[in-house]
Protein backbone atom coordinates (compact mmCIF):
# COMPACT_ATOMS: atom_id res chain seq x y z
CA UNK A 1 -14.53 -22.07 -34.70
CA UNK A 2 -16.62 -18.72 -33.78
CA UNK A 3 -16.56 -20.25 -29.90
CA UNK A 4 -13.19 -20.94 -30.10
CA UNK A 5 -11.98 -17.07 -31.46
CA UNK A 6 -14.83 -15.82 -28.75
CA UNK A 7 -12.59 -17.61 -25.89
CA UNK A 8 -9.34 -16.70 -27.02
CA UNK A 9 -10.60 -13.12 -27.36
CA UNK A 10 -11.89 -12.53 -23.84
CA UNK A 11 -8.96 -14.38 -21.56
CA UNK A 12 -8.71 -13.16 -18.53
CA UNK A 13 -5.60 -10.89 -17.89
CA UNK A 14 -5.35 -11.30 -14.17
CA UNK A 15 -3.99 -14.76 -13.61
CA UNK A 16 -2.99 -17.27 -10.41
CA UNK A 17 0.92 -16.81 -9.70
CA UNK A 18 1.04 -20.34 -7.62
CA UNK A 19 -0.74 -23.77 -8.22
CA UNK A 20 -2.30 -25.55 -6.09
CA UNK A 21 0.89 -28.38 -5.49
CA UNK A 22 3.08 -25.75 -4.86
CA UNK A 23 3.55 -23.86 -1.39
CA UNK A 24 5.48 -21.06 -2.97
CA UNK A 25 4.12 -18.55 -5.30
CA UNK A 26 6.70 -18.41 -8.60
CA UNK A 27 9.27 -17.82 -8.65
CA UNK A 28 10.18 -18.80 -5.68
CA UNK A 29 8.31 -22.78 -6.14
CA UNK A 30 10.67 -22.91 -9.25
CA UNK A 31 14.11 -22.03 -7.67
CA UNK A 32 16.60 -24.59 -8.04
CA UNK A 33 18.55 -26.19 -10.62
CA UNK A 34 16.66 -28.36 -13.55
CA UNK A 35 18.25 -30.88 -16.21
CA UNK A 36 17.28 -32.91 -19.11
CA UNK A 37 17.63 -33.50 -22.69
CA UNK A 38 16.25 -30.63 -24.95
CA UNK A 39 14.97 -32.52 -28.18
CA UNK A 40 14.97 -31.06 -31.52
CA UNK A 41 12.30 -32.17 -33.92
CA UNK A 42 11.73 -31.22 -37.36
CA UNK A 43 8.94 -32.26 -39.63
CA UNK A 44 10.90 -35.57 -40.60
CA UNK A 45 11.21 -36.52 -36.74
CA UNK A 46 13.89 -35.93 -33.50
CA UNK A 47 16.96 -34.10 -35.69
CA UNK A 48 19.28 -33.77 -32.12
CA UNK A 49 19.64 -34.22 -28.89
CA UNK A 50 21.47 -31.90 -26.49
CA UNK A 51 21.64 -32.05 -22.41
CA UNK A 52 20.21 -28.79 -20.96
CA UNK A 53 20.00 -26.95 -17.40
CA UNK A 54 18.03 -24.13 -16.29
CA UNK A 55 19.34 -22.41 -13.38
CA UNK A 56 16.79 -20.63 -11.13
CA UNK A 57 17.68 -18.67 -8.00
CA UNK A 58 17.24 -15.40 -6.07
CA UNK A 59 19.70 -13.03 -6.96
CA UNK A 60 19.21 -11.27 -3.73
CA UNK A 61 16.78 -10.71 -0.71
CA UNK A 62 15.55 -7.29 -2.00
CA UNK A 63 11.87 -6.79 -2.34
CA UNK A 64 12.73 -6.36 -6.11
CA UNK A 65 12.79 -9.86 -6.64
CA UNK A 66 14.74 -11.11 -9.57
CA UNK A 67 16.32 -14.54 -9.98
CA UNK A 68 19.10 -16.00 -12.42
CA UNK A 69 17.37 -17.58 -15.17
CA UNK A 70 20.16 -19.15 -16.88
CA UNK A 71 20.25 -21.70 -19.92
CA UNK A 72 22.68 -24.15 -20.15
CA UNK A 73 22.93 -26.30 -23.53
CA UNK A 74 25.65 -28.84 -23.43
CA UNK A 75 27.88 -27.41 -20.82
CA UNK A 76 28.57 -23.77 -19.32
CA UNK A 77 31.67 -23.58 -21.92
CA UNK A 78 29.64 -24.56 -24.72
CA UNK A 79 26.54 -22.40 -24.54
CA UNK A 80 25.78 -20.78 -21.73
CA UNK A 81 22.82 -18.05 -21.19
CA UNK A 82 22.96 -16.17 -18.23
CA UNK A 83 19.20 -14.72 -18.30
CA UNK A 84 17.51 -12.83 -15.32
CA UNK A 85 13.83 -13.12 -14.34
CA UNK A 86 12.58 -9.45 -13.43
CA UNK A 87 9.10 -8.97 -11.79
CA UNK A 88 6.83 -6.09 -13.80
CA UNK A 89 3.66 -6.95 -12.42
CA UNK A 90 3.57 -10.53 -10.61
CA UNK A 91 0.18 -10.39 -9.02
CA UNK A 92 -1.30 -9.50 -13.00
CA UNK A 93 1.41 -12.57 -14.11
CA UNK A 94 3.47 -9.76 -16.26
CA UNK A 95 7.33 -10.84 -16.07
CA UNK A 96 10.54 -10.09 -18.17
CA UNK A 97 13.31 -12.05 -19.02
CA UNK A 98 16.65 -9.84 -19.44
CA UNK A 99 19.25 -11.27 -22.00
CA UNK A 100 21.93 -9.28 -20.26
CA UNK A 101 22.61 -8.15 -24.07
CA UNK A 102 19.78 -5.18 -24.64
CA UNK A 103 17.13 -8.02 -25.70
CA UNK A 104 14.08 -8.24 -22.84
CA UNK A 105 11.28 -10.34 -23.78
CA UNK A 106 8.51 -9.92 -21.89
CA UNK A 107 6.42 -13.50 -20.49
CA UNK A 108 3.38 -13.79 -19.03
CA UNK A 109 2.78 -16.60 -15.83
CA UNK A 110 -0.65 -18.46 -16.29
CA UNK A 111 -0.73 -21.18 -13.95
CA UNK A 112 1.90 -23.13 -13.90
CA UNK A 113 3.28 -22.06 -17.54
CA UNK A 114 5.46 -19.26 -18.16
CA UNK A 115 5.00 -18.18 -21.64
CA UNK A 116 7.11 -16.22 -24.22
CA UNK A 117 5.60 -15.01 -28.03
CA UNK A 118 8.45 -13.22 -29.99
CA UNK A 119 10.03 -12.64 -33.86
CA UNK A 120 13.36 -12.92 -34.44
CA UNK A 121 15.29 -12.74 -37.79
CA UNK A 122 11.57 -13.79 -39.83
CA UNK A 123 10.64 -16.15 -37.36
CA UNK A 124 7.63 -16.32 -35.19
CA UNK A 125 8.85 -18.46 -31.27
CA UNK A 126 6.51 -19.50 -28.99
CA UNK A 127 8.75 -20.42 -26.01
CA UNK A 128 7.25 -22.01 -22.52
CA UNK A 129 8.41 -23.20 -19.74
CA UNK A 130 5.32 -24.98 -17.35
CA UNK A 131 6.35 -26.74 -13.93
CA UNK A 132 4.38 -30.14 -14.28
CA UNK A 133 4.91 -31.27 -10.50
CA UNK A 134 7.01 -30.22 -7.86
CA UNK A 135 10.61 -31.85 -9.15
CA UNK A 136 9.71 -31.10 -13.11
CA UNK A 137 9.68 -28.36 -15.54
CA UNK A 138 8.88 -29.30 -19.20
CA UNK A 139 10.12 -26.46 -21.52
CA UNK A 140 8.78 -26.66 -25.18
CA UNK A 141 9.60 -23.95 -28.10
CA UNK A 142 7.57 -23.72 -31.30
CA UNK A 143 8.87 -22.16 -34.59
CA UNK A 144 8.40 -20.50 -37.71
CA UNK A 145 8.22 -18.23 -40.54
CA UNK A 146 6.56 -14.94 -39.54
CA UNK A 147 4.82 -15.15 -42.80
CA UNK A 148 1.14 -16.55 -43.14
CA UNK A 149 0.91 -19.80 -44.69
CA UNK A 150 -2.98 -18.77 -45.17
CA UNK A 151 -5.35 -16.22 -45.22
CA UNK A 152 -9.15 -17.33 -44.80
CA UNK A 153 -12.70 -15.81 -43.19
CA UNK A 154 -12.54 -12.04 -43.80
CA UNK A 155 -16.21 -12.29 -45.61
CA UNK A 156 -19.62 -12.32 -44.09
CA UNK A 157 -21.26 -16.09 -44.09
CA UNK A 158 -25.07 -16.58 -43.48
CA UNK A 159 -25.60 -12.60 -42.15
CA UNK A 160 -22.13 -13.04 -39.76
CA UNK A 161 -19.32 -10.94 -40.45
CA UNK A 162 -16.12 -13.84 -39.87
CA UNK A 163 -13.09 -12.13 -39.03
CA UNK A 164 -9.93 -12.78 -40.75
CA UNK A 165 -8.16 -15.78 -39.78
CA UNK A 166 -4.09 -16.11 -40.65
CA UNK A 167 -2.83 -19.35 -40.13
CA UNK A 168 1.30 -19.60 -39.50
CA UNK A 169 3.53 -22.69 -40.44
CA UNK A 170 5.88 -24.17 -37.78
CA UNK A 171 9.49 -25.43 -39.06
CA UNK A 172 10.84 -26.45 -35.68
CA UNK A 173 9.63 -28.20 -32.23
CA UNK A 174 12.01 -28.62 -29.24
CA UNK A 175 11.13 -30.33 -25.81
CA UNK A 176 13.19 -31.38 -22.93
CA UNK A 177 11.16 -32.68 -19.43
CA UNK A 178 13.43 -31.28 -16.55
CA UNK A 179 14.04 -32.94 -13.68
CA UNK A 180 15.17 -31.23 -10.29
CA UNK A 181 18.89 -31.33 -9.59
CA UNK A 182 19.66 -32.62 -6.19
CA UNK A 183 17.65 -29.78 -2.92
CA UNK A 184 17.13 -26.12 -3.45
């Protein structure tokens, strides 16, 4: 356990913005359109199933480099999210995603997985999106209460001070594998 807090401690912060099957550093290796099924779990097993897209493309030429990063769920008259991807810092992996509503979340690129920690409403979402291969994306979202389900360590064991440890319970999982939609 003491490794395991050591290593999560000392991540790097500089990261790779391109793996090694792509020839494109992101965003540019995930432009295109992507569908699949976004499946809800709960604790009790799959609860729905709902077709998603994620649209990814440049918005312009500039050197400012955003792209569309739209959600679909369903169809574009059902539920429709039309997101931006805006570069802070790409060479340190430091993006933001603009809601187009006054919420921007910042995300963070490590390898191939784009990752997004936030609260909302009491709940704690860990969002990610991580291009598998060159013609899939799986996108996966975690959930919970932002409340600790347990508090343990804070005490010192055998002469080691052992930090204090919260653990958080997760109420939802969704997952949809997305495929690439026809030639960017």
């Amino acid at each position: 356990m003491r490794l395991l807090l050591c290593l999560l401690l000392s991540l790097p912060l500089a990261v790779k913005a391109q793996t090694a099957a792509d020839s494109l550093p992101f965003p540019a290796s995930w432009a295109g359109d992507w569908s699949g099924t976004l499946e809800i779990y709960n604790p009790k097993g799959l609860v729905q199933s709902v077709p998603m897209t994620v649209e990814i493309h440049p918005i312009d030429t500039s050197s400012e480099g955003r792209y569309t990063f739209g959600l679909i769920y369903g169809s574009k008259e059902q539920d429709w999210r039309p997101y931006e991807l805006v570069p802070v810092d790409p060479a340190k992996g430091f993006w933001k995603v603009d809601e187009k509503n006054s919420i921007v979340m910042e995300s963070y690129l490590y390898g191939p997985k784009l990752l997004c920690l936030f609260t909302v409403e009491g709940s704690r979402i860990l969002c990610t999106y991580e291009k598998t291969g060159p013609d899939t994306i799986v996108f996966e979202i975690m959930a919970g209460p932002d409340k600790p389900v347990s508090t343990t360590g804070n005490t010192l064991h055998e002469g080691e001070q052992i930090p204090e440890v919260n653990t958080f319970p997760f109420s939802a999982f969704q997952r949809a594998v997305l495929r690439r939609v026809g030639e960017e």
